[in-house]
N, C-alpha and C. Protein backbone atom coordinates (compact mmCIF):
# COMPACT_ATOMS: atom_id res chain seq x y z
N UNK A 1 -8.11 74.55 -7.33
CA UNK A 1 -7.10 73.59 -7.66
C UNK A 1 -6.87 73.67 -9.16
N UNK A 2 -5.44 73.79 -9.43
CA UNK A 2 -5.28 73.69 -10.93
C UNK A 2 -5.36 72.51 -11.32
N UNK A 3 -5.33 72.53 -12.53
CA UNK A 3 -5.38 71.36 -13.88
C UNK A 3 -3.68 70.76 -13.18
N UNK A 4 -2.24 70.97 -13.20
CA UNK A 4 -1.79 70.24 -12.76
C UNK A 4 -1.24 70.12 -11.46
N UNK A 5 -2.34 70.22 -10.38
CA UNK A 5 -2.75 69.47 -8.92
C UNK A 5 -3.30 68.26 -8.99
N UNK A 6 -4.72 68.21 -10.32
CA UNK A 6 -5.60 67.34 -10.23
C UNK A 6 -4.27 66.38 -11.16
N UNK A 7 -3.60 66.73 -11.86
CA UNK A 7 -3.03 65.41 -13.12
C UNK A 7 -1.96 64.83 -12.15
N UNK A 8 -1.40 65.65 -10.37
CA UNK A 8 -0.84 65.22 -10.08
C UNK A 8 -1.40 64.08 -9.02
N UNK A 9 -2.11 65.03 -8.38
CA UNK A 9 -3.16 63.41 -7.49
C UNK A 9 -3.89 62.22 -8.79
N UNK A 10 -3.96 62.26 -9.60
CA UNK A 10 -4.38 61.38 -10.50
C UNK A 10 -3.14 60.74 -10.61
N UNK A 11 -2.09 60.95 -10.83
CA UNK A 11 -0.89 60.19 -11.36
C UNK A 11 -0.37 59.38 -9.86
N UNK A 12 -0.39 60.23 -8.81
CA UNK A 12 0.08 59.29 -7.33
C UNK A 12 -0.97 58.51 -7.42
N UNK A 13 -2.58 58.36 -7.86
CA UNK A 13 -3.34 57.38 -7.58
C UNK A 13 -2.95 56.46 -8.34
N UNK A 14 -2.45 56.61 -9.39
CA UNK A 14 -2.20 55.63 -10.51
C UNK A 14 -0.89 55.08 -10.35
N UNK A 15 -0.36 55.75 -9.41
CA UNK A 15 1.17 54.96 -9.06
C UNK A 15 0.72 54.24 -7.84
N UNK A 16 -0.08 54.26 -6.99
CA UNK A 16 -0.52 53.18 -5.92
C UNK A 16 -0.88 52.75 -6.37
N UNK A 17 -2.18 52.24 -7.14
CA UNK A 17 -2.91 51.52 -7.80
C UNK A 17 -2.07 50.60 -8.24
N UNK A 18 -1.03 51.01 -9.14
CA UNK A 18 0.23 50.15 -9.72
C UNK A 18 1.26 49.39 -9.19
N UNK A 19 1.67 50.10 -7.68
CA UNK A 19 1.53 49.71 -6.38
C UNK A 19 0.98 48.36 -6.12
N UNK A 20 -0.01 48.58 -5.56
CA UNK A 20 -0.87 47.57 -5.24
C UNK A 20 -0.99 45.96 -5.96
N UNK A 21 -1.27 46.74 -7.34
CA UNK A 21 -1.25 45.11 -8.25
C UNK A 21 -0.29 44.62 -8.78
N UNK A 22 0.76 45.48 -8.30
CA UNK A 22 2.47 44.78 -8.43
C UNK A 22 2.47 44.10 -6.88
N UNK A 23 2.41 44.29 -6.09
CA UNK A 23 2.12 43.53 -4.83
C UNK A 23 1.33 42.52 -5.15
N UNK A 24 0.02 42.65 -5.13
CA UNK A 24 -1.37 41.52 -5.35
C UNK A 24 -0.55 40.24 -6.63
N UNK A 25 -0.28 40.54 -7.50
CA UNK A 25 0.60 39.77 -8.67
C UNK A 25 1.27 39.20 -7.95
N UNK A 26 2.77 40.06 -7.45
CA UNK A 26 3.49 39.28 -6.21
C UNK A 26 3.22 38.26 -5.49
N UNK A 27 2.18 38.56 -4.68
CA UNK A 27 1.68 37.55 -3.70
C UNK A 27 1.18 36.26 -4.03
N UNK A 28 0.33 36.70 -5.22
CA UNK A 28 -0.86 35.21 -6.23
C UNK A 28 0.72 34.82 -6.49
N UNK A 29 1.61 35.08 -7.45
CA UNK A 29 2.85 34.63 -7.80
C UNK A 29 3.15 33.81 -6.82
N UNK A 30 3.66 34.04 -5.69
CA UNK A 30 3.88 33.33 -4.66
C UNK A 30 3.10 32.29 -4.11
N UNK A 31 1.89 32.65 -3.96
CA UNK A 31 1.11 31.65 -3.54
C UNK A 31 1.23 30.24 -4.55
N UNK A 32 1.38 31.00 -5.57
CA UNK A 32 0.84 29.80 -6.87
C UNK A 32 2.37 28.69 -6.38
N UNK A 33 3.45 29.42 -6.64
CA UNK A 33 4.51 28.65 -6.66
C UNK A 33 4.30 27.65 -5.60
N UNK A 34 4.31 28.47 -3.99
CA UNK A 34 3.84 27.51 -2.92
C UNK A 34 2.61 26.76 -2.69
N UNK A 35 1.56 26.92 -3.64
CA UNK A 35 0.69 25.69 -4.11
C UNK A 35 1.73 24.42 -5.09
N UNK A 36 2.22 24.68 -5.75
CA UNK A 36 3.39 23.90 -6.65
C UNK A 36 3.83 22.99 -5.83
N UNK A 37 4.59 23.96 -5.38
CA UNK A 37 5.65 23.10 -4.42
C UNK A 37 5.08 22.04 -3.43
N UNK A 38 3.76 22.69 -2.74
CA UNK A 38 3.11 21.33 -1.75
C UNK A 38 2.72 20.58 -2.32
N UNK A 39 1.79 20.52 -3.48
CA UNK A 39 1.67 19.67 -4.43
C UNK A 39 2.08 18.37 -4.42
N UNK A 40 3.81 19.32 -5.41
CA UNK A 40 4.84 18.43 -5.48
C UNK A 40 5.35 17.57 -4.67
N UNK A 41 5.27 18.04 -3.34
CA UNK A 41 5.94 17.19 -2.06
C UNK A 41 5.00 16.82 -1.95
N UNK A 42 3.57 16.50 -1.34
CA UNK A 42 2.45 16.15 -1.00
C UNK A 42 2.97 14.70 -1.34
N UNK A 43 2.62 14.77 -3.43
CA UNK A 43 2.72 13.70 -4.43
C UNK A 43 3.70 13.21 -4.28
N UNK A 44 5.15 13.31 -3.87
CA UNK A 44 6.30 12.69 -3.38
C UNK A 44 5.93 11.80 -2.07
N UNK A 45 5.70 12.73 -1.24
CA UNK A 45 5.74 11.65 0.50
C UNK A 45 3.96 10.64 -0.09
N UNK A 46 3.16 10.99 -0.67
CA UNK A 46 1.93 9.96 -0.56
C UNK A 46 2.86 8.45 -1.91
N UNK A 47 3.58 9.04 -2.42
CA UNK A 47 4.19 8.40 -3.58
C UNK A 47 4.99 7.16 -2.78
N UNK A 48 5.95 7.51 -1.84
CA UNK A 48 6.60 7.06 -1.11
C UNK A 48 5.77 5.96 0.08
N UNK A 49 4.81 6.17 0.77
CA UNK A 49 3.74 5.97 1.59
C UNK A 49 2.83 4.87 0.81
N UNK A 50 2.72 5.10 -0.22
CA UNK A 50 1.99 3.67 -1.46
C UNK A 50 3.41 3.03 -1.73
N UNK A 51 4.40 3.19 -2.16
CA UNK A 51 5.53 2.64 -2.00
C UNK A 51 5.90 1.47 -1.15
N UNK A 52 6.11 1.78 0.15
CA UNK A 52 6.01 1.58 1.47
C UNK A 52 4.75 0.58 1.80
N UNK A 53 3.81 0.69 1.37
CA UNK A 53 2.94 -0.24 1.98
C UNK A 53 2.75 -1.34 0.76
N UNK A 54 2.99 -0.77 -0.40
CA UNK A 54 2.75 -1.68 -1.49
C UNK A 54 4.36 -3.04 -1.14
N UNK A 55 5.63 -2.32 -0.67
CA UNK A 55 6.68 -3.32 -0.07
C UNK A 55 6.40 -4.27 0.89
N UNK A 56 5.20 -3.63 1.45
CA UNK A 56 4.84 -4.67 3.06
C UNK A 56 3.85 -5.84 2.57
N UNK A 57 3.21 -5.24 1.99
CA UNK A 57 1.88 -6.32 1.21
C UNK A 57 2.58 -6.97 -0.06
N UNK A 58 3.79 -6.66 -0.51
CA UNK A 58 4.93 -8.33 -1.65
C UNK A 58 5.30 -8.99 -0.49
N UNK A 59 6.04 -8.10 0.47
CA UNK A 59 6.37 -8.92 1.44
C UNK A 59 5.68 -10.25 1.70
N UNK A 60 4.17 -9.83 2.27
CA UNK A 60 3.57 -10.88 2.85
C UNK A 60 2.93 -11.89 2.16
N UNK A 61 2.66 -11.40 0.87
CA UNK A 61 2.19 -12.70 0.02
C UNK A 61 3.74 -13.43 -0.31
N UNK A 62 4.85 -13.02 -0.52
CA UNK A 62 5.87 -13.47 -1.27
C UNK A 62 6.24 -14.93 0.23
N UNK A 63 6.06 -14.21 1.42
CA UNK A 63 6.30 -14.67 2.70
C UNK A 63 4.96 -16.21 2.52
N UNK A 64 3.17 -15.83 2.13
CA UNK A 64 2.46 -16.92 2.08
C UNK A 64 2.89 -17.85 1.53
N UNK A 65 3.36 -17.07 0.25
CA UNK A 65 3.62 -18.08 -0.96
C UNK A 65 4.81 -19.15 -1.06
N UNK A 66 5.41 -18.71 -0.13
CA UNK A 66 6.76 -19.77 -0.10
C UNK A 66 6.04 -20.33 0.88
N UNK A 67 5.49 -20.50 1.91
CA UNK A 67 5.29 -21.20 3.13
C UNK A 67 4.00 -22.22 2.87
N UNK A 68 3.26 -22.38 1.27
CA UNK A 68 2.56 -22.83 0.41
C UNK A 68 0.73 -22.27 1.28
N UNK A 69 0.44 -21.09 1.91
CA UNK A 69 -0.21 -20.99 2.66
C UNK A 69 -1.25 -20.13 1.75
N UNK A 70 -0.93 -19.53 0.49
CA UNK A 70 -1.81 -19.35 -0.54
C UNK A 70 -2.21 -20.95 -1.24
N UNK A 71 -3.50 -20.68 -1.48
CA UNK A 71 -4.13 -22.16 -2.11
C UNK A 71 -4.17 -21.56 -3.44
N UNK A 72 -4.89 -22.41 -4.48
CA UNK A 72 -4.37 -21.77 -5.79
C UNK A 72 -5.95 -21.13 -6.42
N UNK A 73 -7.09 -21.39 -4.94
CA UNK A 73 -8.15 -19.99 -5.42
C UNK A 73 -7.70 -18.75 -5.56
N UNK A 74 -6.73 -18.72 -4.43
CA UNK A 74 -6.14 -17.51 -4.53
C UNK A 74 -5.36 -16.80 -5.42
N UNK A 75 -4.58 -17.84 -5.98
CA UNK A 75 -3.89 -17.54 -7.39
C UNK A 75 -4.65 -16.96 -8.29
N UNK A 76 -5.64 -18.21 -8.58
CA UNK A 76 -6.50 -18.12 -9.53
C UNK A 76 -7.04 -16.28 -9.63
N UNK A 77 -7.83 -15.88 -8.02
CA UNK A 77 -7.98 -14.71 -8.03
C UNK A 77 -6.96 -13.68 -8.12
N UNK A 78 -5.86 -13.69 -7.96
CA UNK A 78 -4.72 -12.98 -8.08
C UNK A 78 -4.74 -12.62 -10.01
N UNK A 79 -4.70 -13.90 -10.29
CA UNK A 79 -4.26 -14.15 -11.83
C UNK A 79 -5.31 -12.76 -13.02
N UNK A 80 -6.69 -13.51 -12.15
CA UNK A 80 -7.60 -12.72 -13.14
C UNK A 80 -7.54 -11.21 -12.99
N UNK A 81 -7.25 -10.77 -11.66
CA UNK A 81 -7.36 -9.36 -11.70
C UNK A 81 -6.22 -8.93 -12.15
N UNK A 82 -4.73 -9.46 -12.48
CA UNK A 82 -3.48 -8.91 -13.32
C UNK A 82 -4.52 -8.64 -14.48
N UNK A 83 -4.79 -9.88 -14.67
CA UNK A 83 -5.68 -10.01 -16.77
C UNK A 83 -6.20 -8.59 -16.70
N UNK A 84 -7.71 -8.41 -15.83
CA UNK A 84 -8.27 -7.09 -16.22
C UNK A 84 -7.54 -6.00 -15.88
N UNK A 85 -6.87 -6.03 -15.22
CA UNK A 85 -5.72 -4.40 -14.57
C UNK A 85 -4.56 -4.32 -16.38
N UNK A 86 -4.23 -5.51 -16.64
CA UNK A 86 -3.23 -5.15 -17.81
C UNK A 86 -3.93 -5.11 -19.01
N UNK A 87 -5.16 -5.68 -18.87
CA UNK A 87 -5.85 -5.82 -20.17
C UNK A 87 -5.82 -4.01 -20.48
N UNK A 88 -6.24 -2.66 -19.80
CA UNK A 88 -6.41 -1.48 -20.67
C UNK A 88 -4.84 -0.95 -21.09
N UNK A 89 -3.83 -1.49 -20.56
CA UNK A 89 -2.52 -1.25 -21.10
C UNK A 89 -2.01 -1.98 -22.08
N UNK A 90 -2.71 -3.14 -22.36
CA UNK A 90 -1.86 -3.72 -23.54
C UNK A 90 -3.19 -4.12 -24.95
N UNK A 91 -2.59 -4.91 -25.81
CA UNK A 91 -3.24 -5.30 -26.48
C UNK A 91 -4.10 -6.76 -25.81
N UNK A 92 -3.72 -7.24 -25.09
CA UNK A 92 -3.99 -8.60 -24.43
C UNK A 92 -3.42 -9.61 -24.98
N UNK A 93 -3.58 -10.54 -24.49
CA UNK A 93 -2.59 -12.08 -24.39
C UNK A 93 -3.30 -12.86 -25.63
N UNK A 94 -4.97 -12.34 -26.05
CA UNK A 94 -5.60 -12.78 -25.88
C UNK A 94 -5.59 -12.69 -27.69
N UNK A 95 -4.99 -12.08 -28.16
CA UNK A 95 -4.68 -11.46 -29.38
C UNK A 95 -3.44 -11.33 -29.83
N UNK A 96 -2.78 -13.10 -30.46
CA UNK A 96 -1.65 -13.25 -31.00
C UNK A 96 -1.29 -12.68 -32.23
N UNK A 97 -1.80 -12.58 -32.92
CA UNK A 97 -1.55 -11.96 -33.87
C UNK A 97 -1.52 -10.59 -33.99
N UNK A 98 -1.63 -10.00 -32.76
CA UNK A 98 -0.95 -8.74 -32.62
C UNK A 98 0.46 -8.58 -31.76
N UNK A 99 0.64 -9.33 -31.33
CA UNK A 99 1.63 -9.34 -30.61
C UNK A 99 2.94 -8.94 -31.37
N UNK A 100 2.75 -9.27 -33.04
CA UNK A 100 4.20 -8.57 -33.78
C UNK A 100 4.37 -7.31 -33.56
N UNK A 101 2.80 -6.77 -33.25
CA UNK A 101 2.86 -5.13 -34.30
C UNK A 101 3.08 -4.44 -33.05
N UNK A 102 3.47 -4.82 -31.71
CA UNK A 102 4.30 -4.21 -30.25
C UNK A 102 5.52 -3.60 -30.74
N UNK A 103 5.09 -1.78 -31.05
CA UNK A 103 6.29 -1.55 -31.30
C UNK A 103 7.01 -0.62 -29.92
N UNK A 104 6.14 -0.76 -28.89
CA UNK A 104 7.26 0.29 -27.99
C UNK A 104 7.51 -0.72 -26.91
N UNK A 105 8.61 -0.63 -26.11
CA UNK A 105 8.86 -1.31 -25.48
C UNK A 105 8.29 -1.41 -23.93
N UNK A 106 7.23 -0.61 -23.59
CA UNK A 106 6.32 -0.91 -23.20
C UNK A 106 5.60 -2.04 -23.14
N UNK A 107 4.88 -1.89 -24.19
CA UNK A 107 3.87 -2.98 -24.87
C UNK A 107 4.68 -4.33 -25.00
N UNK A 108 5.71 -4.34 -25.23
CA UNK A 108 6.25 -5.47 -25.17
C UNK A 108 5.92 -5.96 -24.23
N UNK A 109 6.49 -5.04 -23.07
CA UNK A 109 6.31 -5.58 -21.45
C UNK A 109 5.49 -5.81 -20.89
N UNK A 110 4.01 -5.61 -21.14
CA UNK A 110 2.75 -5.64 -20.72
C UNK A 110 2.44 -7.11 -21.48
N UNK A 111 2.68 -7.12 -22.81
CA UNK A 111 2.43 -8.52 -23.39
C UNK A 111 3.40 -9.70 -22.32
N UNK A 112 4.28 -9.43 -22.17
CA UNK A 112 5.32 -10.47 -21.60
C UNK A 112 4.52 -10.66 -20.29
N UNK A 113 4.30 -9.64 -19.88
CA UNK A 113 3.77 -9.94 -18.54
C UNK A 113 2.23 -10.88 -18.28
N UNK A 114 1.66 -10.25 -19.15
CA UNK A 114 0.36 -11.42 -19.75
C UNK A 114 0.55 -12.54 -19.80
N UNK A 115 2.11 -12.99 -21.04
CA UNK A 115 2.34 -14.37 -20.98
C UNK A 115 2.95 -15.08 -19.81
N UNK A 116 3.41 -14.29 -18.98
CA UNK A 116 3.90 -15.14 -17.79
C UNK A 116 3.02 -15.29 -16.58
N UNK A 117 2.11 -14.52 -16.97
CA UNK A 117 0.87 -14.75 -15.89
C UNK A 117 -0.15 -15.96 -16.27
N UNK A 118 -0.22 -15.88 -17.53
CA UNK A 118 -0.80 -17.09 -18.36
C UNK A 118 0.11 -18.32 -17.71
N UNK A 119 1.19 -18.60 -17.56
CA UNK A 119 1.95 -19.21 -16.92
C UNK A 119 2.23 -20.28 -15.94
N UNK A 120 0.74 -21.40 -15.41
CA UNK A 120 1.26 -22.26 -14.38
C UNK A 120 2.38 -22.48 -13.69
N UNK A 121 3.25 -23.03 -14.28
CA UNK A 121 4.69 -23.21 -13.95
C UNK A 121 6.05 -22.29 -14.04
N UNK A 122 6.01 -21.89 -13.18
CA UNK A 122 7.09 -21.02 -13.83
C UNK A 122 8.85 -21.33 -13.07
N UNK A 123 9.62 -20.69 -14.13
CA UNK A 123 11.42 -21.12 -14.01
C UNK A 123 11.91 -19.80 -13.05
N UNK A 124 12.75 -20.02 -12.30
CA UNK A 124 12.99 -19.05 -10.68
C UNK A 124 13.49 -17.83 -11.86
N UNK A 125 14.08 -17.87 -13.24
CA UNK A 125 14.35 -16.51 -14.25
C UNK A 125 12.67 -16.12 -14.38
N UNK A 126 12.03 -16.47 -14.91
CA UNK A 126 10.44 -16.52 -14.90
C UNK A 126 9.62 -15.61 -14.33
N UNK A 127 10.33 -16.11 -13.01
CA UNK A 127 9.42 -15.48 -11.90
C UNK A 127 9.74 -14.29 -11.19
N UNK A 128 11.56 -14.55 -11.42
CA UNK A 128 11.70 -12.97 -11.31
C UNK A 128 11.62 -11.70 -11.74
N UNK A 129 11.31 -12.45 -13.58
CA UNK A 129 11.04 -11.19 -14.43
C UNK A 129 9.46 -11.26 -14.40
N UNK A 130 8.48 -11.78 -13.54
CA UNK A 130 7.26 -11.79 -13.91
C UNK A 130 7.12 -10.40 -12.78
N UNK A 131 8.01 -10.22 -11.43
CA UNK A 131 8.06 -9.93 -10.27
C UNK A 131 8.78 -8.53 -10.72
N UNK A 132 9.81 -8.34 -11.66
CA UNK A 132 9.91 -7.33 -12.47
C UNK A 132 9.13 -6.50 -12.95
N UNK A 133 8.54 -7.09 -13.61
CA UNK A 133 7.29 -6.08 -14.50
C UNK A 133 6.42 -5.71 -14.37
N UNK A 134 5.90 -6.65 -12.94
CA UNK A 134 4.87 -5.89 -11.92
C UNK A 134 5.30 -5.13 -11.27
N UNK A 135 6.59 -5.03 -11.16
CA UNK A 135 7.01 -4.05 -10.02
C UNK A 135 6.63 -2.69 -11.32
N UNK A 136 7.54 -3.04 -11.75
CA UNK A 136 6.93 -1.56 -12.85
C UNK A 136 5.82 -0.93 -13.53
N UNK A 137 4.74 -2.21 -13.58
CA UNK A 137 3.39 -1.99 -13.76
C UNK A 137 3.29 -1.44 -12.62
N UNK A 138 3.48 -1.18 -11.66
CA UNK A 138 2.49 -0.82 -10.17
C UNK A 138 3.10 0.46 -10.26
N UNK A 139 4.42 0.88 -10.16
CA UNK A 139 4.71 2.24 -10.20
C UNK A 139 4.54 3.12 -11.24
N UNK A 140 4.19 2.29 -12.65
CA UNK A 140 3.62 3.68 -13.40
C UNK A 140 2.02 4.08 -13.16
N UNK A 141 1.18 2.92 -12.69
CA UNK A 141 0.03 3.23 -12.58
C UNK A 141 -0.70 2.82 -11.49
N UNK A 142 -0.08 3.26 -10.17
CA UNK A 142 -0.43 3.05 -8.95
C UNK A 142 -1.30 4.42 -8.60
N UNK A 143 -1.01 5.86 -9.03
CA UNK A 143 -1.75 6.72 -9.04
C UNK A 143 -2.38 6.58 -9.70
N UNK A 144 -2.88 6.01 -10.89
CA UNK A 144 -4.15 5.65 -11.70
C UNK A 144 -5.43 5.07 -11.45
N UNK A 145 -4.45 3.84 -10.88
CA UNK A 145 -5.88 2.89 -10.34
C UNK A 145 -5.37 2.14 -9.15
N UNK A 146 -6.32 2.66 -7.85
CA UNK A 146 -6.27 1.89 -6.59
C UNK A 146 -5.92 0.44 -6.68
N UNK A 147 -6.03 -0.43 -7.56
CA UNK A 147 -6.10 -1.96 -7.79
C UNK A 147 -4.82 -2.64 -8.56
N UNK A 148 -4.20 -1.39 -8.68
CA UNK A 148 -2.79 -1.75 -9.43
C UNK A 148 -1.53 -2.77 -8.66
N UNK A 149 -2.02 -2.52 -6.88
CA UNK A 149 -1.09 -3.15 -6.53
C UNK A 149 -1.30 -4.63 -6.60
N UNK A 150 -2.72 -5.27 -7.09
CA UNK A 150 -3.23 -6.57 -6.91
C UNK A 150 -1.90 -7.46 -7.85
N UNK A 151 -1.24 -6.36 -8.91
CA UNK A 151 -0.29 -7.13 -10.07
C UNK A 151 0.70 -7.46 -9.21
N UNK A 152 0.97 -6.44 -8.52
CA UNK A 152 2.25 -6.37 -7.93
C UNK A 152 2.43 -7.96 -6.35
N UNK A 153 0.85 -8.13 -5.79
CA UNK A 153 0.56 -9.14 -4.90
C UNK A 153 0.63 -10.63 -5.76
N UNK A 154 0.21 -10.56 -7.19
CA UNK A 154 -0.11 -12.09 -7.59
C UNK A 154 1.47 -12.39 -8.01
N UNK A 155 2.09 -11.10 -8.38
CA UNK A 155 4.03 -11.67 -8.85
C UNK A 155 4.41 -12.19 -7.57
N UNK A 156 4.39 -11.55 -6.52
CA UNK A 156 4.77 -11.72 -5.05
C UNK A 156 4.41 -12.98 -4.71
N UNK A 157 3.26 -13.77 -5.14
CA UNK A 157 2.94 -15.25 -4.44
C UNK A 157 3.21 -15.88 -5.50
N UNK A 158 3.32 -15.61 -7.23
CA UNK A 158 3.70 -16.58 -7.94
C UNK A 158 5.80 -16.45 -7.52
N UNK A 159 5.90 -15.56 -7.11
CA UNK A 159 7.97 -15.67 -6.85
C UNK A 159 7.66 -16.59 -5.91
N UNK A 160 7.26 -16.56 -4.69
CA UNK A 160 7.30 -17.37 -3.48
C UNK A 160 6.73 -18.80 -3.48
N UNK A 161 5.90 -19.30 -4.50
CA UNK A 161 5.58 -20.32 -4.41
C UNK A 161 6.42 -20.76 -5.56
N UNK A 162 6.95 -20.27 -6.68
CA UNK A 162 7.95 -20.54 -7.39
C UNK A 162 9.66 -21.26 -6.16
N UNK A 163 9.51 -20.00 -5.74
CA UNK A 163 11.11 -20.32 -5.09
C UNK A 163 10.77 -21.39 -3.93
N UNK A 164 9.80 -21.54 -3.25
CA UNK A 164 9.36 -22.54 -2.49
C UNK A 164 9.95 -23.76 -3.06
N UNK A 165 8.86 -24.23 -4.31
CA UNK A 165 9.15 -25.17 -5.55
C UNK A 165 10.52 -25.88 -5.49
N UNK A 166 11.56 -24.59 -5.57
CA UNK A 166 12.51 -25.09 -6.02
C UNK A 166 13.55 -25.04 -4.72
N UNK A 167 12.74 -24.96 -3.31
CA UNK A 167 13.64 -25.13 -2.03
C UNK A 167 14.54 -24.06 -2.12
N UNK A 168 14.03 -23.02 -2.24
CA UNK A 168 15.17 -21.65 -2.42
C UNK A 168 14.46 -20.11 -1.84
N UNK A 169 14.84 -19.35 -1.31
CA UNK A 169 14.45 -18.24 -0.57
C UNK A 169 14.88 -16.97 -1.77
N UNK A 170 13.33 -16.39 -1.90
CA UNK A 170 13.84 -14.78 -2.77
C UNK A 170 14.41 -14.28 -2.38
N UNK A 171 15.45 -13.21 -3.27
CA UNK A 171 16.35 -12.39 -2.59
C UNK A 171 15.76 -11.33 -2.15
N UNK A 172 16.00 -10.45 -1.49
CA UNK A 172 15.38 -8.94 -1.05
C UNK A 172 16.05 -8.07 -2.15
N UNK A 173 14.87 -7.75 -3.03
CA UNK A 173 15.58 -6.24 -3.49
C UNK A 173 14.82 -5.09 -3.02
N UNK A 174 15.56 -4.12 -3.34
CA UNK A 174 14.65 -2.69 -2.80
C UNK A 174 14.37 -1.72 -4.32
N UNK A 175 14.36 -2.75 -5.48
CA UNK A 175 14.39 -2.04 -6.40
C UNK A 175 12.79 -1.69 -6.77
């Protein structure tokens, strides 16, 4: 066998070879994307599914709470676990004199929400923006922490025993 027999079977090996891990690349390529993508949808439909059940459980406290069938241990317990669930997002309620230096509007909202949970009494505007901001506390950090929806349950019985109060039925939003 000559010198170029052998440089030619060396070069077809080196073109399969090249072959091959242009394929193998290909495939991981692919795979990776279609790891992505289930992922992505996975985190969509379980997103939707906490969604969905977190709507059924406002429902039913918003439903106790007008029908005055929460007592106010329950509040009480409702109340404290907003405190520790918002306490690592904000500065706390607990610390007025920081409350100027809230410069994103975030933090605003986490403070506001503190003060209206602090709140006994609250005005049917009150309660809907208290019912607001839990709604939005729960969807930024419902994948964070399992206990996030507890904010979203104590707005739900403070709206309903609010609108009770005032002989008036919450509206349904789907927002």
């Amino acid at each position: 066998m000559s010198i170029l027999g052998v440089i030619s079977i060396i070069a077809a090996i080196i073109g399969a070879v090249v072959g091959v891990v242009s394929a193998v690349t290909t495939a991981v390529s692919f795979m990776h994307k279609f790891e992505k993508d289930i992922r992505e949808e996975l985190r969509s439909e379980l997103g939707r599914l906490a969604n969905a059940i977190g709507n059924v459980g406002e429902t039913i406290v918003d439903y106790l709470g007008s029908r005055d069938i929460l007592d106010p241990k329950d509040v009480r317990f409702l109340r404290a676990e907003v405190r520790r669930l918002t306490s690592t997002a904000t500065l706390g309620s607990s610390m007025p004199v920081f409350r100027s230096m809230a410069v994103t509007e975030q933090e605003t909202e986490r403070i506001r929400l503190l003060e209206l949970v602090d709140k006994d009494d609250l005005t049917l505007e009150e309660a809907e923006e208290l019912y607001r901001l839990a709604r939005k506390f729960y969807r930024e950090y419902f994948e964070k922490t399992p206990d996030a929806f507890k904010v979203l349950l104590y707005a739900a019985a403070m709206r309903g025993i609010t609108y009770r109060k005032y002989g008036r039925q919450p509206s349904q939003q789907s927002t």
